[in-house]
Protein backbone atom coordinates (compact mmCIF):
# COMPACT_ATOMS: atom_id res chain seq x y z
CA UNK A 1 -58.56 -17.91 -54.60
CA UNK A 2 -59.61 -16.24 -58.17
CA UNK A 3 -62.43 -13.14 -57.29
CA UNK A 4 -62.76 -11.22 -60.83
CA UNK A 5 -62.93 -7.70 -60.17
CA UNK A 6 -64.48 -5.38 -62.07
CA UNK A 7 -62.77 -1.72 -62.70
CA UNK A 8 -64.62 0.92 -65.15
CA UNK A 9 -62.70 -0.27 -68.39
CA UNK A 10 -63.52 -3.46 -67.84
CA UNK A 11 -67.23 -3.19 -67.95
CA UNK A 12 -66.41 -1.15 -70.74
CA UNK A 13 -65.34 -3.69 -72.81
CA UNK A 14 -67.88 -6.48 -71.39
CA UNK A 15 -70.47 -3.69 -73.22
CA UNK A 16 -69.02 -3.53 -76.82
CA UNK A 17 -66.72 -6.32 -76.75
CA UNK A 18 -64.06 -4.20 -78.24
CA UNK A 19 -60.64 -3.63 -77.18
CA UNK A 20 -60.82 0.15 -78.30
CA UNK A 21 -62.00 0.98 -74.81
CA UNK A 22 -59.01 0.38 -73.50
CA UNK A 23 -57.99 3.61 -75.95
CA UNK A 24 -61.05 5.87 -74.98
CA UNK A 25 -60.21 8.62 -72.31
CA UNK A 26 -63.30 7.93 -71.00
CA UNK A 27 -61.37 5.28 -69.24
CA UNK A 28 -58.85 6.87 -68.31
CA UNK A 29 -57.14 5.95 -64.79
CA UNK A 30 -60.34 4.10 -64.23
CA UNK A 31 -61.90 3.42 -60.83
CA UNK A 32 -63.28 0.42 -59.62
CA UNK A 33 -67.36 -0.13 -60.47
CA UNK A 34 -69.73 -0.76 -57.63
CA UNK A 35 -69.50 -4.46 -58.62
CA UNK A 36 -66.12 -4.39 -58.18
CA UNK A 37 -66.24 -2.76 -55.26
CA UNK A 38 -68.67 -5.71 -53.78
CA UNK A 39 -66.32 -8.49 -55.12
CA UNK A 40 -63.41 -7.17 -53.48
CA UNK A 41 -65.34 -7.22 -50.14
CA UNK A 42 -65.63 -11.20 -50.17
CA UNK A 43 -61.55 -11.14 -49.82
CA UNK A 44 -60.56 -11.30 -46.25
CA UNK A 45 -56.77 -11.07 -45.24
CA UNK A 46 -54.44 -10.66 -42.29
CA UNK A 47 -53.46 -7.76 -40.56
CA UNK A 48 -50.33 -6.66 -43.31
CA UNK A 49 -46.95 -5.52 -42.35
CA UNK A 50 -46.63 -3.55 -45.11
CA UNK A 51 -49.17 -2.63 -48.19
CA UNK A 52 -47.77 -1.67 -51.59
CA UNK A 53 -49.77 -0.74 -54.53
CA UNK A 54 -49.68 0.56 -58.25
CA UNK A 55 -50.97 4.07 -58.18
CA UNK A 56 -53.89 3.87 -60.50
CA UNK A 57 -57.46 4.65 -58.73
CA UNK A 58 -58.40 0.77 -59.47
CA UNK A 59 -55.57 -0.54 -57.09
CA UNK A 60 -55.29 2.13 -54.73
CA UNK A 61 -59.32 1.68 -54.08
CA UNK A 62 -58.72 -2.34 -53.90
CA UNK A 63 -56.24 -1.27 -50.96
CA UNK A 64 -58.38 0.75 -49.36
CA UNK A 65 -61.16 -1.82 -49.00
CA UNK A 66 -58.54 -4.71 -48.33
CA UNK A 67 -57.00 -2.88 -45.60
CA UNK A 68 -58.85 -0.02 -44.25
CA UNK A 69 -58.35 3.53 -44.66
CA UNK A 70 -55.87 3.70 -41.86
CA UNK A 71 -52.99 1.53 -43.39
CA UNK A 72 -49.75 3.12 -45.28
CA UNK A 73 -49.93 2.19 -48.27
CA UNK A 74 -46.91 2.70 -50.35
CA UNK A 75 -47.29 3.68 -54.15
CA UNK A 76 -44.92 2.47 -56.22
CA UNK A 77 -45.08 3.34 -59.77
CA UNK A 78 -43.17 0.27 -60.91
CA UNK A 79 -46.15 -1.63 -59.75
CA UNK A 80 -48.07 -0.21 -62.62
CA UNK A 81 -49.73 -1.77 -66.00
CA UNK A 82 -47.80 -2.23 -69.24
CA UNK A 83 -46.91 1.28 -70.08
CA UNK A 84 -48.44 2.21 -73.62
CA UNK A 85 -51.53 4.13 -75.76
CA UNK A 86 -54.30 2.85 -73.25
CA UNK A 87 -55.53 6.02 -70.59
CA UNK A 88 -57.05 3.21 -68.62
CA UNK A 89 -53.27 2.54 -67.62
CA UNK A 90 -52.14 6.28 -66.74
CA UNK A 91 -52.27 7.48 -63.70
CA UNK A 92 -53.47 10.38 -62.39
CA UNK A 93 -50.82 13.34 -60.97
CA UNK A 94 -49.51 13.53 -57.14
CA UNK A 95 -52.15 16.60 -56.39
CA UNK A 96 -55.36 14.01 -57.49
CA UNK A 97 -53.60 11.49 -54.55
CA UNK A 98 -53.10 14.21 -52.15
CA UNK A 99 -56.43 15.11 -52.36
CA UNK A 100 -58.26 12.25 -51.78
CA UNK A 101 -56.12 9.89 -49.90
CA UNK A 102 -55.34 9.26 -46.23
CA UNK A 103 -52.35 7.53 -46.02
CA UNK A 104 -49.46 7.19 -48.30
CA UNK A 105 -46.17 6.64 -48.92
CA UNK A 106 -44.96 8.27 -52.24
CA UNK A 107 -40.72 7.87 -52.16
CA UNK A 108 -41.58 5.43 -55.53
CA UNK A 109 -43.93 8.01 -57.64
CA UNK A 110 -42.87 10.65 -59.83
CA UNK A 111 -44.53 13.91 -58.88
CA UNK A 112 -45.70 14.68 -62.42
CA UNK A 113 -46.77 12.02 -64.90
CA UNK A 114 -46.81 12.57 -68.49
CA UNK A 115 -48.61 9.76 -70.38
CA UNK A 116 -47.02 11.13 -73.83
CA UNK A 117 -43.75 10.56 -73.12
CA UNK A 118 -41.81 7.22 -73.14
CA UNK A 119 -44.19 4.35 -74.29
CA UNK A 120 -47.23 6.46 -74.47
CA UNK A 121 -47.09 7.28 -78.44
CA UNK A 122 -49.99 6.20 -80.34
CA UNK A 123 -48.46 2.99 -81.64
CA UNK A 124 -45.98 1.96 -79.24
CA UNK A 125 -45.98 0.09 -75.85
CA UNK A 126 -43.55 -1.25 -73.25
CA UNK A 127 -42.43 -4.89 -74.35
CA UNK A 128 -42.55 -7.75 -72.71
CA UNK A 129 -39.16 -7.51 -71.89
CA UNK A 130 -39.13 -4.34 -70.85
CA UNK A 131 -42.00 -4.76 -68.61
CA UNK A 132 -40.54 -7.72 -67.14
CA UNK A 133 -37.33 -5.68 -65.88
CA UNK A 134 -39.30 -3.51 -64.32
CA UNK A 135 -41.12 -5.37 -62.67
CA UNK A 136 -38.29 -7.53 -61.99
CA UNK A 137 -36.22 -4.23 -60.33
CA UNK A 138 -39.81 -3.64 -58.39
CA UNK A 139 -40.07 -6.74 -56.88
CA UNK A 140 -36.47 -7.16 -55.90
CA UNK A 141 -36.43 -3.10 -54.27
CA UNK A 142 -40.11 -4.70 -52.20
CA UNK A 143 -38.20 -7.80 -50.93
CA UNK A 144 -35.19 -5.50 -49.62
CA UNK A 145 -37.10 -3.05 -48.04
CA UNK A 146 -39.67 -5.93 -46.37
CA UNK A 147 -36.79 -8.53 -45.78
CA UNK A 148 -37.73 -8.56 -41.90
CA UNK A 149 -41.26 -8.65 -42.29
CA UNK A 150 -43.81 -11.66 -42.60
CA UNK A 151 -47.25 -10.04 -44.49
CA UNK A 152 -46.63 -7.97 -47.64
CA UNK A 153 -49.24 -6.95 -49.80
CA UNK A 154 -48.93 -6.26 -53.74
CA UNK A 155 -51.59 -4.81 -55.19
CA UNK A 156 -50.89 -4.68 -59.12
CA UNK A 157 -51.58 -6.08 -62.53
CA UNK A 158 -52.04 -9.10 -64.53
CA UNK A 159 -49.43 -8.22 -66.92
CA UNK A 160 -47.07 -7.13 -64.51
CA UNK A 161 -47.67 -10.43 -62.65
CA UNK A 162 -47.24 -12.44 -65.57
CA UNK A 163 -44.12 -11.00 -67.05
CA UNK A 164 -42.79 -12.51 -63.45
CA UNK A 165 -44.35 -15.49 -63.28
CA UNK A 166 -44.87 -16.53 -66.80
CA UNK A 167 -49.19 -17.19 -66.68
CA UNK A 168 -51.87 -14.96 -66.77
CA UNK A 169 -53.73 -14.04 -63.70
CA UNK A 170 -57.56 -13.28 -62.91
CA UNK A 171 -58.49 -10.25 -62.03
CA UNK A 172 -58.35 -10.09 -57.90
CA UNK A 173 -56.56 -14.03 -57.81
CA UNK A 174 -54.70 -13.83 -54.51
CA UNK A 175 -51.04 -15.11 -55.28
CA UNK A 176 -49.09 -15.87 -52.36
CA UNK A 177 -45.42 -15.60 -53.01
CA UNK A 178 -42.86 -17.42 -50.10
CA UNK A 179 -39.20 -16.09 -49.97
């Protein structure tokens, strides 16, 4: 079922109803608002075998309220938003994780992140197609490593999601996906 859930960048742009937010380091690595926070608490799943996530705050704090602050969750940094010029989309370095995490997994996340190299020039993002590879090569490295398992959880993107799948998603729509 659809729940819209609402991270700091978000609200930003409800405010001024302009997509330059989504450029402001204000925004950048955004966390979830209390609103969010509240929507994601009407979601109610079962126990999981396994929990992966993007490593941005939003997604890593959606896991945490999904699952508790016991579960391992596995980062995965091909789980992450279309790489480009938007510091709502760059994630924060291992030490910020360390910190204030409890359990992790982090075999899939570069120790240092650089948002100005790659796609993170002031003009230039990751295509379609190249997001769509990657998340491709993500999902197909998940289904490997949870090929025994029944419950998986992906927490992630909408455009990550929809270079897959080929619609757009709502924020927080639970999409179950049968091998």
């Amino acid at each position: 079922f659809p729940v819209t859930i609402e991270a700091q960048h978000n609200a930003g742009f409800d405010k001024i109803k302009n997509r330059s937010v989504y450029r402001s380091f204000q925004y950048k690595d955004s966390h979830l608002t209390e609103k969010g926070v509240e929507q994601i608490k009407t979601i109610h799943l079962p126990k999981m075998d396994r929990v992966y996530s993007s490593p941005l705050i939003r997604c890593i704090e959606t896991s945490r309220i999904l699952v508790g602050d016991e579960q391992l969750l596995y980062l995965h940094d091909g789980l992450t938003e279309t790489q480009g010029p938007y510091p709502c989309n760059w994630r924060s370095n291992l030490d910020t994780f360390i910190q204030s995490l409890n359990k992790y997994n982090l075999e899939n996340v570069k120790e240092k992140y650089s948002p100005y190299t790659d796609y993170y020039l002031p003009n230039k993002s990751e295509t379609w197609e190249e997001l769509n590879i990657r998340a491709t090569n993500t999902l197909e490295s998940i289904k490997k490593e949870c090929a025994h398992m029944e419950h998986i959880l992906i927490v992630t993107h909408n455009d990550w999601l929809e270079s897959l799948f080929g619609r757009p998603f709502m924020n927080g729509e639970i999409f179950i996906l049968e091998n």
